[in-house]
N, C-alpha and C. Protein backbone atom coordinates (compact mmCIF):
# COMPACT_ATOMS: atom_id res chain seq x y z
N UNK A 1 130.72 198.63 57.64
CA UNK A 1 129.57 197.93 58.18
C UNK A 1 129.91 196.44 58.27
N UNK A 2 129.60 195.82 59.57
CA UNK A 2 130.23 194.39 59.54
C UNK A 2 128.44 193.47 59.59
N UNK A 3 128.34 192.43 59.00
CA UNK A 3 127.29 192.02 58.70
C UNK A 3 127.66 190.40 59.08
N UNK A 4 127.27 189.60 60.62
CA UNK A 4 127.27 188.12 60.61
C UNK A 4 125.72 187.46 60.54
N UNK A 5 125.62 186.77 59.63
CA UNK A 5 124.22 185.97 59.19
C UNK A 5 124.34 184.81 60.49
N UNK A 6 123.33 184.65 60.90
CA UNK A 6 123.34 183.83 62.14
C UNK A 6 122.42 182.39 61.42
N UNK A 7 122.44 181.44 61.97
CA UNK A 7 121.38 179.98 61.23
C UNK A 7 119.93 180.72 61.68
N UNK A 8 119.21 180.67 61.06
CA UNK A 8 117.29 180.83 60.78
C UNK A 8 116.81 179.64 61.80
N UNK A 9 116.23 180.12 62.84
CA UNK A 9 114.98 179.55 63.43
C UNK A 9 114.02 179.92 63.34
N UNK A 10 112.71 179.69 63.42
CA UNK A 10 111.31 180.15 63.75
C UNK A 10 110.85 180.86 62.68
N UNK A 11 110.04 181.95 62.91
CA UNK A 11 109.39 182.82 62.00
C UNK A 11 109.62 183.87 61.71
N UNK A 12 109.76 184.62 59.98
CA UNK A 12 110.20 186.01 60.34
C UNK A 12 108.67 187.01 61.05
N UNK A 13 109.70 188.29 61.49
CA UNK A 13 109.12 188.99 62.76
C UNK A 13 108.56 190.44 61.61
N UNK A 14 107.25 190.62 61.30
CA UNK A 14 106.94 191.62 60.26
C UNK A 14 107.16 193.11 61.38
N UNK A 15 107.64 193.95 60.60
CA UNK A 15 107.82 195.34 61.26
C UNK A 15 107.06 196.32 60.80
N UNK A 16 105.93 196.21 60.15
CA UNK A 16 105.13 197.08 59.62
C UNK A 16 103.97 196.29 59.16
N UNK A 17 103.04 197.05 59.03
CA UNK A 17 101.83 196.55 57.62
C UNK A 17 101.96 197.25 56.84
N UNK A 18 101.66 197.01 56.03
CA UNK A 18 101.34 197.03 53.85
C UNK A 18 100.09 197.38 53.82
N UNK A 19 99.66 198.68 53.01
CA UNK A 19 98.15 198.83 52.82
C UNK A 19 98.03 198.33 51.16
N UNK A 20 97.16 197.30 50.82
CA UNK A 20 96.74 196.85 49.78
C UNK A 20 97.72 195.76 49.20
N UNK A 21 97.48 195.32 47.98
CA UNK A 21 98.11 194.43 47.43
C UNK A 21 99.34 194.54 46.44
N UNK A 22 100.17 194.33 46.55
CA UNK A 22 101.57 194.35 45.37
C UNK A 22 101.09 194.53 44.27
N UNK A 23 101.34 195.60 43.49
CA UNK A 23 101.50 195.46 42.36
C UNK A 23 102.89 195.38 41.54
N UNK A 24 102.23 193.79 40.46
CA UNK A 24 103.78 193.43 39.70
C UNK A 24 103.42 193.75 38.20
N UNK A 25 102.69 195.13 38.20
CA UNK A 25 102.19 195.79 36.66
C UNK A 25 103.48 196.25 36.38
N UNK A 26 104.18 196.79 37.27
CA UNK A 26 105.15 198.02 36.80
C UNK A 26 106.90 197.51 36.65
N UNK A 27 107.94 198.42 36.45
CA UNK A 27 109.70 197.82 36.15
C UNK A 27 109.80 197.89 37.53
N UNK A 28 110.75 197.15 37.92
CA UNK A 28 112.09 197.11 38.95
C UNK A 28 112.54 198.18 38.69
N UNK A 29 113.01 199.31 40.09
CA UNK A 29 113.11 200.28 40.12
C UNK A 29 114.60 200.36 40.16
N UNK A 30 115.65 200.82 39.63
CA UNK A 30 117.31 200.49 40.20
C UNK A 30 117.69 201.93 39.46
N UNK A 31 118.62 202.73 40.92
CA UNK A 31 119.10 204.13 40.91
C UNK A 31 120.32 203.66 41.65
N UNK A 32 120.86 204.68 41.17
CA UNK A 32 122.54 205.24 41.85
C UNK A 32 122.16 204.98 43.25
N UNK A 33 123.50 204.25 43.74
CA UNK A 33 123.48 204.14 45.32
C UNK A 33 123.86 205.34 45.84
N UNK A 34 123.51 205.45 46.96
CA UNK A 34 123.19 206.69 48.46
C UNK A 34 124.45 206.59 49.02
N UNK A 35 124.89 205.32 49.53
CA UNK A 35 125.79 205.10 50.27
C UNK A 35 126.79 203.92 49.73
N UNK A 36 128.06 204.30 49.24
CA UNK A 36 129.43 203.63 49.01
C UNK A 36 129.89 202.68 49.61
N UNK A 37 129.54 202.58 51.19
CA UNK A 37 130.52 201.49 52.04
C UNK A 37 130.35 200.57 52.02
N UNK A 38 131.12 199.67 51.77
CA UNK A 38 131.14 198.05 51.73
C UNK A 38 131.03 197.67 52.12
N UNK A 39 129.74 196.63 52.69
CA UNK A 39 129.64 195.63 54.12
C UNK A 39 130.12 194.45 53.55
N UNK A 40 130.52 194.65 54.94
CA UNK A 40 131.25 193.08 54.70
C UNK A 40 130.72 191.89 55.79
N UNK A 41 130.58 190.83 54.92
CA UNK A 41 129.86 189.93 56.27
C UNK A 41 131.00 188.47 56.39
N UNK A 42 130.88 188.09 57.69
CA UNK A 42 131.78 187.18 58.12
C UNK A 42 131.19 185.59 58.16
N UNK A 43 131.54 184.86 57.67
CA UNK A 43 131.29 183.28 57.56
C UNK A 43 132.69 182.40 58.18
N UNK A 44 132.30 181.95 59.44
CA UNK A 44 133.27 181.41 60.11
C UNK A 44 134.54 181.74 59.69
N UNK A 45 135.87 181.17 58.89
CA UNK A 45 136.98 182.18 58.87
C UNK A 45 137.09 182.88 57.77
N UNK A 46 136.24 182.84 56.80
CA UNK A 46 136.13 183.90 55.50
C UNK A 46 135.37 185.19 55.59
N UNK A 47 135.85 185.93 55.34
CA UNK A 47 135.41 187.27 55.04
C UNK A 47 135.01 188.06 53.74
N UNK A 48 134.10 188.78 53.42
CA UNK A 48 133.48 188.35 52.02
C UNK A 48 132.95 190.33 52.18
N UNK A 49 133.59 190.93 51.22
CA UNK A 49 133.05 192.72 51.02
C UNK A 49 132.30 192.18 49.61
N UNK A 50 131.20 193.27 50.31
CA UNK A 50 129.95 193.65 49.43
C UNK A 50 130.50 195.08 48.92
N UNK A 51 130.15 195.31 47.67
CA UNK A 51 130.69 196.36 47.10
C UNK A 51 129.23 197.20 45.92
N UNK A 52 128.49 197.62 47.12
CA UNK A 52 127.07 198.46 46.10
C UNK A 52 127.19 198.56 45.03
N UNK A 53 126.27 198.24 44.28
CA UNK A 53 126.42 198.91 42.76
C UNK A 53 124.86 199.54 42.54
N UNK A 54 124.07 199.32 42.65
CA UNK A 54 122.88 199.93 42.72
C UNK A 54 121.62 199.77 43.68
N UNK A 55 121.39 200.82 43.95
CA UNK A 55 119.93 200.72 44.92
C UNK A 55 118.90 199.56 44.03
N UNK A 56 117.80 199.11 44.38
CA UNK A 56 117.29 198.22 43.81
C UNK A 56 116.10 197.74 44.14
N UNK A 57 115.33 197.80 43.56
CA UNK A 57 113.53 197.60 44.20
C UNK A 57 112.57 196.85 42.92
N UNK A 58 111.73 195.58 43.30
CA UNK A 58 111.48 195.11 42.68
C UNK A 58 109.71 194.57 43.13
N UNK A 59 109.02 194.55 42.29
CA UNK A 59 107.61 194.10 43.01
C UNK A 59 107.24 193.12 41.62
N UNK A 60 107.29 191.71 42.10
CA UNK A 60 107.06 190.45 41.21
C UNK A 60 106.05 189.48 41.68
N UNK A 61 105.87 188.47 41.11
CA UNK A 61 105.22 187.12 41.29
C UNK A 61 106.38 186.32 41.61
N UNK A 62 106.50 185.50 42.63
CA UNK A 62 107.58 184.35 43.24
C UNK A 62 106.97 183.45 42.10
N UNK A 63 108.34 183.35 41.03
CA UNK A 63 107.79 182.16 40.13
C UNK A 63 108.53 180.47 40.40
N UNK A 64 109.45 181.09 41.79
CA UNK A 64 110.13 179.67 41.71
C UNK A 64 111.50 179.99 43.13
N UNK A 65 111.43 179.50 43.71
CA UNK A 65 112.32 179.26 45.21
C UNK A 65 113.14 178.41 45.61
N UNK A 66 114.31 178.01 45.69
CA UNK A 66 115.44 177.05 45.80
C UNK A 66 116.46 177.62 46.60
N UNK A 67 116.61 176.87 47.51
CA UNK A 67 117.43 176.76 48.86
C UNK A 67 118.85 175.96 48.42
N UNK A 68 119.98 176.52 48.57
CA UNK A 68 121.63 175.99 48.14
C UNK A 68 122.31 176.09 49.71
N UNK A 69 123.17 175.11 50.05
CA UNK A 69 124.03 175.10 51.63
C UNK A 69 125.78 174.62 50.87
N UNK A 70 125.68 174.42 49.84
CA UNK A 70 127.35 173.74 49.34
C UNK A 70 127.77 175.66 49.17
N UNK A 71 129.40 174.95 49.46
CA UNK A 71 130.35 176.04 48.96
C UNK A 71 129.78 177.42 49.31
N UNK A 72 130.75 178.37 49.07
CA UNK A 72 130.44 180.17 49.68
C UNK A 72 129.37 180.63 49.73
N UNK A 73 129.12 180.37 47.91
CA UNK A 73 128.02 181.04 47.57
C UNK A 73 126.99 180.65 48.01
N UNK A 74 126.91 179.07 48.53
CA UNK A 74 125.72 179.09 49.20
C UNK A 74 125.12 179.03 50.48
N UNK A 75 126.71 179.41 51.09
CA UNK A 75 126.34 180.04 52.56
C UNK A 75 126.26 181.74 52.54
N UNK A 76 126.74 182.36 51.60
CA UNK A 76 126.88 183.77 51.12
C UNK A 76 125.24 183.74 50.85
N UNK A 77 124.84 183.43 50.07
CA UNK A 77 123.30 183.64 49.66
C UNK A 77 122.24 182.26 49.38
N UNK A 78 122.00 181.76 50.61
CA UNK A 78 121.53 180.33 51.03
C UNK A 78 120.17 180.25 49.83
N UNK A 79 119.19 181.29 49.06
CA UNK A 79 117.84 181.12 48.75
C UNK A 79 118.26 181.52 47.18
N UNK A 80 118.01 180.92 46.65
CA UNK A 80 117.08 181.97 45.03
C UNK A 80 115.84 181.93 44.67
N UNK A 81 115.75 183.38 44.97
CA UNK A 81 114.07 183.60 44.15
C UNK A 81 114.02 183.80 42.57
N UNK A 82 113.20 183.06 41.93
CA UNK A 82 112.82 183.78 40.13
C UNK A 82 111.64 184.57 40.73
N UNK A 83 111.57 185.43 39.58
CA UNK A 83 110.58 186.48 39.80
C UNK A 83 110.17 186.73 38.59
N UNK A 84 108.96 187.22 38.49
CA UNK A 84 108.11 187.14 36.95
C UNK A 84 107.26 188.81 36.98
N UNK A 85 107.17 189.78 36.27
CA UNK A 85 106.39 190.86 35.90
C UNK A 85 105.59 191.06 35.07
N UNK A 86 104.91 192.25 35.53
CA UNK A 86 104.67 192.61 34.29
C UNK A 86 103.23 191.90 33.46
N UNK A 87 103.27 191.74 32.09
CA UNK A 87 101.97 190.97 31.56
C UNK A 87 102.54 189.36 31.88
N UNK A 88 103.71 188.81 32.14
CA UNK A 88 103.78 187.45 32.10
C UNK A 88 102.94 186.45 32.97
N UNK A 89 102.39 187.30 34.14
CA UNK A 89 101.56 186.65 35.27
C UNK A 89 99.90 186.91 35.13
N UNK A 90 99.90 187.70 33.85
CA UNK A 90 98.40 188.26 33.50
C UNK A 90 97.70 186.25 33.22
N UNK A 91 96.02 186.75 34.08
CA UNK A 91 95.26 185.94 33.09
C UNK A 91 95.04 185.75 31.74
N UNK A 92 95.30 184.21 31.78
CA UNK A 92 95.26 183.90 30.46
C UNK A 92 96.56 183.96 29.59
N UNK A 93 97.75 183.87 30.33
CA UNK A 93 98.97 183.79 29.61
C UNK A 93 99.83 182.93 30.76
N UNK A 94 99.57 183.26 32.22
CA UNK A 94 100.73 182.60 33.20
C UNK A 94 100.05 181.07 32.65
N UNK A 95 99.18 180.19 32.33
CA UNK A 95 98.82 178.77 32.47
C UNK A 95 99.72 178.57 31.49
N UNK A 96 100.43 179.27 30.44
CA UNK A 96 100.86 178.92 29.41
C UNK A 96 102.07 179.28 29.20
N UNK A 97 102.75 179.54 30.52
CA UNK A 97 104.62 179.61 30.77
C UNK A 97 104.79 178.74 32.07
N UNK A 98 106.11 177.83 31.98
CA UNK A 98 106.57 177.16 33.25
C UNK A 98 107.90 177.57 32.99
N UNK A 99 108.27 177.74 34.75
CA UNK A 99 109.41 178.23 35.51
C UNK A 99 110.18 177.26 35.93
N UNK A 100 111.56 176.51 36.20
CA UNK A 100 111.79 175.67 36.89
C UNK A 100 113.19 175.88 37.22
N UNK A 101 113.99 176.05 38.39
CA UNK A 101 115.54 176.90 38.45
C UNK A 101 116.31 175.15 39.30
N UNK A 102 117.49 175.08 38.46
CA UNK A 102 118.54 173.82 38.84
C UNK A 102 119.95 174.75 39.17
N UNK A 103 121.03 174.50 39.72
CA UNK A 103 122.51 175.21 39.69
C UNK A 103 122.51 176.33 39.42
N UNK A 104 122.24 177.28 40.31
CA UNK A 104 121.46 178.57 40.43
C UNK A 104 121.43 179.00 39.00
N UNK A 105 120.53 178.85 38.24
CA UNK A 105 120.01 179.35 37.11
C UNK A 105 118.06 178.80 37.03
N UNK A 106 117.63 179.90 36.44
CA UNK A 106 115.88 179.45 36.34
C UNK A 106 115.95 179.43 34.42
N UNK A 107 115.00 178.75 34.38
CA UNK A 107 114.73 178.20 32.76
C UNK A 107 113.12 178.51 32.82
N UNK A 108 112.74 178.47 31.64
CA UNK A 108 111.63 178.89 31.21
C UNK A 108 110.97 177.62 29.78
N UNK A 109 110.05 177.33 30.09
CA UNK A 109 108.98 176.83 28.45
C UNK A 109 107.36 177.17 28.50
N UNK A 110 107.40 177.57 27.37
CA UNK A 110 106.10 177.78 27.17
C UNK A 110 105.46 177.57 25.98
N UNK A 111 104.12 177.16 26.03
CA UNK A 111 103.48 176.61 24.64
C UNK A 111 102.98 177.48 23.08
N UNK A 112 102.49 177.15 22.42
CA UNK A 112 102.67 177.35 20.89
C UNK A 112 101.42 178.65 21.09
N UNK A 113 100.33 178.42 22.53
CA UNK A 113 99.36 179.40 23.37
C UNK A 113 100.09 180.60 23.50
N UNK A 114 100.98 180.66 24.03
CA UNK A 114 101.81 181.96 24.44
C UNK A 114 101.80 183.19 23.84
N UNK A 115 101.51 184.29 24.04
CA UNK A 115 101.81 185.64 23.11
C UNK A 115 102.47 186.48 23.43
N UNK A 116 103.34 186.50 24.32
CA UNK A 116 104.40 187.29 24.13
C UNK A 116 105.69 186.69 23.74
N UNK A 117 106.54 187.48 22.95
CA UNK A 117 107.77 186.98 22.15
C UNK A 117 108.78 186.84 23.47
N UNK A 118 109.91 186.09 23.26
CA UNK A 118 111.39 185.43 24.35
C UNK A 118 111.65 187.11 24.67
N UNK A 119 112.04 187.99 23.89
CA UNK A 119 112.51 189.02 24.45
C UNK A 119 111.73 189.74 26.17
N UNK A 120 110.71 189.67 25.57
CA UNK A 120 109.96 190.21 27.17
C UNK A 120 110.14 189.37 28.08
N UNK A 121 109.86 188.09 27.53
CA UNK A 121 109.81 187.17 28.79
C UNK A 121 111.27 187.38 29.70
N UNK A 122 112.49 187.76 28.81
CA UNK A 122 113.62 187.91 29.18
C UNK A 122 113.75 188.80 30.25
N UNK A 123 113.06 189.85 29.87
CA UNK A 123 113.29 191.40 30.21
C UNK A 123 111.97 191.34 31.31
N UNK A 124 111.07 190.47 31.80
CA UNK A 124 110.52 190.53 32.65
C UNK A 124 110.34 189.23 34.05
N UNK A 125 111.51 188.68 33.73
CA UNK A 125 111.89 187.74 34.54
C UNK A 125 112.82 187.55 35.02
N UNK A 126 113.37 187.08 36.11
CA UNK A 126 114.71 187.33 36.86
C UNK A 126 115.35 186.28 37.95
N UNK A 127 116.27 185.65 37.91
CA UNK A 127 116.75 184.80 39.08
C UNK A 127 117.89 185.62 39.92
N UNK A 128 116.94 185.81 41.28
CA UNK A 128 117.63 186.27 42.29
C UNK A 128 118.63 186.22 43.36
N UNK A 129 119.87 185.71 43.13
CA UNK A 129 120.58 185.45 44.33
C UNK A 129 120.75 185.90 45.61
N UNK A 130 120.22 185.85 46.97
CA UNK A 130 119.82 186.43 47.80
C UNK A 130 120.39 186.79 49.11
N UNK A 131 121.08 187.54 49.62
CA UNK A 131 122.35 187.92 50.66
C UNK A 131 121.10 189.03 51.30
N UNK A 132 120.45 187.76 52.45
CA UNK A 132 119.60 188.36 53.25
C UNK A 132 120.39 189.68 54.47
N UNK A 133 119.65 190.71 54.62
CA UNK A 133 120.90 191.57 55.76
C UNK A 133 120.72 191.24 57.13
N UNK A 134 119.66 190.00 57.40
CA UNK A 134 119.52 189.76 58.40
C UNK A 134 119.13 188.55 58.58
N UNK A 135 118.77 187.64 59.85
CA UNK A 135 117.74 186.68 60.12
C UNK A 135 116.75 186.80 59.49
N UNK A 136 116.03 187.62 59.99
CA UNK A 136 114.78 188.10 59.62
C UNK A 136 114.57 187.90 58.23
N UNK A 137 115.23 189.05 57.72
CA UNK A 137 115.23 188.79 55.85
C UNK A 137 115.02 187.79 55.40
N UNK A 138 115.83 186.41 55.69
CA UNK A 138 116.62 185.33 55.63
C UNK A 138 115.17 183.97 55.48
N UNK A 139 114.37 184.68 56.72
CA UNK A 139 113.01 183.77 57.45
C UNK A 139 111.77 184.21 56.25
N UNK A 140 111.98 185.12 56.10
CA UNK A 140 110.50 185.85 55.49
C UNK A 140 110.88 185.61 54.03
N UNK A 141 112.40 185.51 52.68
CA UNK A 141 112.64 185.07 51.87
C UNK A 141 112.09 183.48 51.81
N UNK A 142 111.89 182.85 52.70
CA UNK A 142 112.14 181.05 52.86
C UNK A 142 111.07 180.60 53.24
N UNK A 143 110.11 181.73 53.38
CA UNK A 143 108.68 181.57 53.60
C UNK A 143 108.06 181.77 52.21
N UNK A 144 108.48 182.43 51.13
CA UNK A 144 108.20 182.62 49.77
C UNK A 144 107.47 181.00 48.87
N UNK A 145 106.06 181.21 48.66
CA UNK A 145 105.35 180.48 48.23
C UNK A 145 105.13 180.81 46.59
N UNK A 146 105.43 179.93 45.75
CA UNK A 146 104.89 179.68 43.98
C UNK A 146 104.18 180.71 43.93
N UNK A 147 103.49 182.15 43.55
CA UNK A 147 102.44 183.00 43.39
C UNK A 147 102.17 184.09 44.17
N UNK A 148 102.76 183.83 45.19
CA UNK A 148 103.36 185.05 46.07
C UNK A 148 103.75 186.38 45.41
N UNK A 149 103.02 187.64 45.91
CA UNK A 149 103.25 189.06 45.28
C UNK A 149 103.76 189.66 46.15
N UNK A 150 105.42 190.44 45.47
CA UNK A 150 106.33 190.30 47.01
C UNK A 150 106.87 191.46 46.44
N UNK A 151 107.29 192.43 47.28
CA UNK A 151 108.57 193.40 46.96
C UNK A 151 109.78 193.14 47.87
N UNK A 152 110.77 192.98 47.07
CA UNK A 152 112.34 193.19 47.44
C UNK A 152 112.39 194.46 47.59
N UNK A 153 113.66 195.17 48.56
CA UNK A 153 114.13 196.16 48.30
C UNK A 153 115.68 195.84 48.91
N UNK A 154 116.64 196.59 48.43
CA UNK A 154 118.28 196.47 48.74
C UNK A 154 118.71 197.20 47.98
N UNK A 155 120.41 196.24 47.87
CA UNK A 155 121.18 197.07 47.05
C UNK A 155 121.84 195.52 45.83
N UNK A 156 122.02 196.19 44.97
CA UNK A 156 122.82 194.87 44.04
C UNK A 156 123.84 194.97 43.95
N UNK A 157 124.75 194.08 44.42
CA UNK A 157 126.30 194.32 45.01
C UNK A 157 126.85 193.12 43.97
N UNK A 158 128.39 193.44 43.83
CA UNK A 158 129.61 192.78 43.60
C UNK A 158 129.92 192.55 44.89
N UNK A 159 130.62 190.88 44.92
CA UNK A 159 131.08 190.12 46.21
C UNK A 159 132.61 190.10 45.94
N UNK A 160 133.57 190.07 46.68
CA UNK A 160 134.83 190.00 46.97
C UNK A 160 134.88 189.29 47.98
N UNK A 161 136.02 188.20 47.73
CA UNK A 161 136.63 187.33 49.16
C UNK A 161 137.53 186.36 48.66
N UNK A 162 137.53 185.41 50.15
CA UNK A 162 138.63 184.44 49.87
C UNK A 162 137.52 183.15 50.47
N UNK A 163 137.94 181.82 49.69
CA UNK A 163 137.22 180.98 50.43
C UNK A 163 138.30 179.56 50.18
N UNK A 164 138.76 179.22 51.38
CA UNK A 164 139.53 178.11 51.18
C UNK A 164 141.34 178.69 51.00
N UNK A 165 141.63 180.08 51.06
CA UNK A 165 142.63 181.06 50.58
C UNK A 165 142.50 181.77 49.16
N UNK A 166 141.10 180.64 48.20
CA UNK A 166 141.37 181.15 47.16
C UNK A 166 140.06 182.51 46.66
N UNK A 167 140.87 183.40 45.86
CA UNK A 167 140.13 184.73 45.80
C UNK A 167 138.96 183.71 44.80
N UNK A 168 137.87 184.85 45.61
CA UNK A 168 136.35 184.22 44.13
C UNK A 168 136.10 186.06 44.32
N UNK A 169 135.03 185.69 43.63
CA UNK A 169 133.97 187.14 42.97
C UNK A 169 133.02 186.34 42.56
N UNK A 170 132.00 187.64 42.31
CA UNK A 170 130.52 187.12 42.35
C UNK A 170 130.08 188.54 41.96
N UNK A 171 129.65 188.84 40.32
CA UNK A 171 129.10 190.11 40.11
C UNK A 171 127.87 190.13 39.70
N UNK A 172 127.07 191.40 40.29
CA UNK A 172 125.32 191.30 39.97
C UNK A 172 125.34 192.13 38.64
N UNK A 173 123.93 191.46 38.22
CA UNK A 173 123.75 192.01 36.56
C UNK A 173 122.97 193.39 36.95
N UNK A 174 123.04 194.41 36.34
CA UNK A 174 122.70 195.45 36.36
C UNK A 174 121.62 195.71 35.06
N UNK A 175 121.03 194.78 34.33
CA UNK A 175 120.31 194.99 33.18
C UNK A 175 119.66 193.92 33.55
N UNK A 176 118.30 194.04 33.03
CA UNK A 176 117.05 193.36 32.87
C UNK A 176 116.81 192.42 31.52
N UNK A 177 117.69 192.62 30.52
CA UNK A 177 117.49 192.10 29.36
C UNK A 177 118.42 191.03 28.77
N UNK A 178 119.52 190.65 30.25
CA UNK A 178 121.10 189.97 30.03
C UNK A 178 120.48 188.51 29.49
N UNK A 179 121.52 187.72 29.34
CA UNK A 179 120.67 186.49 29.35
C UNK A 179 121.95 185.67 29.65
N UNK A 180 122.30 184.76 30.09
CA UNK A 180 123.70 184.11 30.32
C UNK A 180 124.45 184.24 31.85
N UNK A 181 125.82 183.57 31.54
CA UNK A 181 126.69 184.16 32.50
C UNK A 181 126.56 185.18 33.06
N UNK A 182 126.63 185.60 34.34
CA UNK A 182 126.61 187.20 34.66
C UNK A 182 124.82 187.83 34.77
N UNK A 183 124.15 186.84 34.14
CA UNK A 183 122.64 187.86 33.95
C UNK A 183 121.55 187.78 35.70
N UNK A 184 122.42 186.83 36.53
CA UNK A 184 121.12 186.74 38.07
C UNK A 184 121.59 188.44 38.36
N UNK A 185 120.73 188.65 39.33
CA UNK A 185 121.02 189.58 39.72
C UNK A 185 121.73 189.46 41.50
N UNK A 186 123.14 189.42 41.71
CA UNK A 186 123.14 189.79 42.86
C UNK A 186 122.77 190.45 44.17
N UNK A 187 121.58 190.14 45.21
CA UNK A 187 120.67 191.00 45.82
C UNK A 187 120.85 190.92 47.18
N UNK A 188 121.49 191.73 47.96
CA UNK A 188 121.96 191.93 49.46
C UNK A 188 119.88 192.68 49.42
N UNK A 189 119.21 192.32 50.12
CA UNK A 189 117.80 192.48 50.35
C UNK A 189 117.68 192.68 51.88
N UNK A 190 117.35 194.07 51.68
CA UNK A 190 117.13 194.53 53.62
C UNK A 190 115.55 194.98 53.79
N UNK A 191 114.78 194.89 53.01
CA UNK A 191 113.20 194.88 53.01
C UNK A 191 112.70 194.19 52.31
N UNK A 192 111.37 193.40 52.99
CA UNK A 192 110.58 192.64 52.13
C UNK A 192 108.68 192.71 52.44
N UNK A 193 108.83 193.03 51.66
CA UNK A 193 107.05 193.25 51.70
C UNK A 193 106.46 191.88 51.35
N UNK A 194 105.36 191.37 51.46
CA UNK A 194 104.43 190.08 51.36
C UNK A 194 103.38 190.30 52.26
N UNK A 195 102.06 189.92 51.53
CA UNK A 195 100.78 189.36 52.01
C UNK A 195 100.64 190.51 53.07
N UNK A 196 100.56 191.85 52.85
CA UNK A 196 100.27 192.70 53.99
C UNK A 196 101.21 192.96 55.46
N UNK A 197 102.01 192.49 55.01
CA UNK A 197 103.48 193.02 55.95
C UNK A 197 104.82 193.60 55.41
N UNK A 198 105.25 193.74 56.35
CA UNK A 198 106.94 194.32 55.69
C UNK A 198 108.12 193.81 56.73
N UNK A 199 108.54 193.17 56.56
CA UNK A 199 109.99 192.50 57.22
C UNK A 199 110.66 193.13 56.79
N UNK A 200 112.00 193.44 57.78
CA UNK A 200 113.50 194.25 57.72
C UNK A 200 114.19 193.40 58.77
């Protein structure tokens, strides 16, 4: 599968409606991939294989959105979304956690108010690196507003390439509970649900 990301103009184009509202009560759904083949997408003279590692579906609160254009990775995956589940967005607890993401990583503080312990917050929050499969994808990610109830769907891939001659990699976390190096989740995203639509 050959995959070229073209520059984003205008608006993304919804291909469906959504009956009702997102729910971000429930886990991120991630199963064995369907299909093995590696897309590979082309960035002027670098070439960059995507290598599946799991199907991947997620329905969150947009807790935080940042746009990167330096170096591969951030023509490879121009957006990061954080994403929040679960009880962390419940009334009466979100006034009392802040989100804020610098050098693709998101950070978290919250006050002495708070009642759930670091572990959940861990295990129910996520910074997304984002390898839209299309324009489209690309438009409707970058439209993502602070509070926004959104479903992703894709695959979470390992990246392979060369940039400059020299080999990089880029591997997605496959656990919800990582914390560190290695813990964003790598997300090639070919559906997106929001506000009563569905972009592909």
């Amino acid at each position: 599968m050959l995959l070229l990301i073209l520059p984003a103009c205008g608006k993304p184009v919804p291909s469906d409606t959504a009956l009702g509202e997102v729910d971000v009560s429930g886990e991120p759904e991630q199963t064995a991939v369907q299909n093995n083949e590696t897309i590979a997408i082309n960035l002027g003279n670098d070439e960059f294989q995507l290598k599946p590692l799991a199907e991947y579906s997620i329905s969150a609160v947009v807790i935080g959105k940042k746009s990167y254009s330096s170096g591969w990775q951030g023509r490879l995956a121009p957006v990061d979304i954080a994403l929040a589940w679960g009880k962390l967005m419940a009334p009466g607890l979100s006034e009392h956690i802040s989100f804020s993401q610098s050098g693709r990583w998101y950070y978290y503080e919250y006050d002495k108010d708070f009642s759930l312990n670091e572990p959940y917050i861990i295990a129910h929050s996520s910074n997304n690196h984002i390898i839209p499969a299309n324009e489209n994808i690309l438009l409707s990610v970058k439209s993502f507003r602070k509070g926004d109830k959104v479903t992703l769907a894709g695959i979470l891939v390992s990246v392979r390439g060369k940039d400059k001659g020299e080999d990089v990699w880029w591997n997605s976390s496959l656990r919800r509970n990582d914390t560190g190096d290695g813990s964003c989740e790598v997300f090639y995203v070919t559906k997106v649900t929001r506000a009563g639509y569905v972009y592909e």
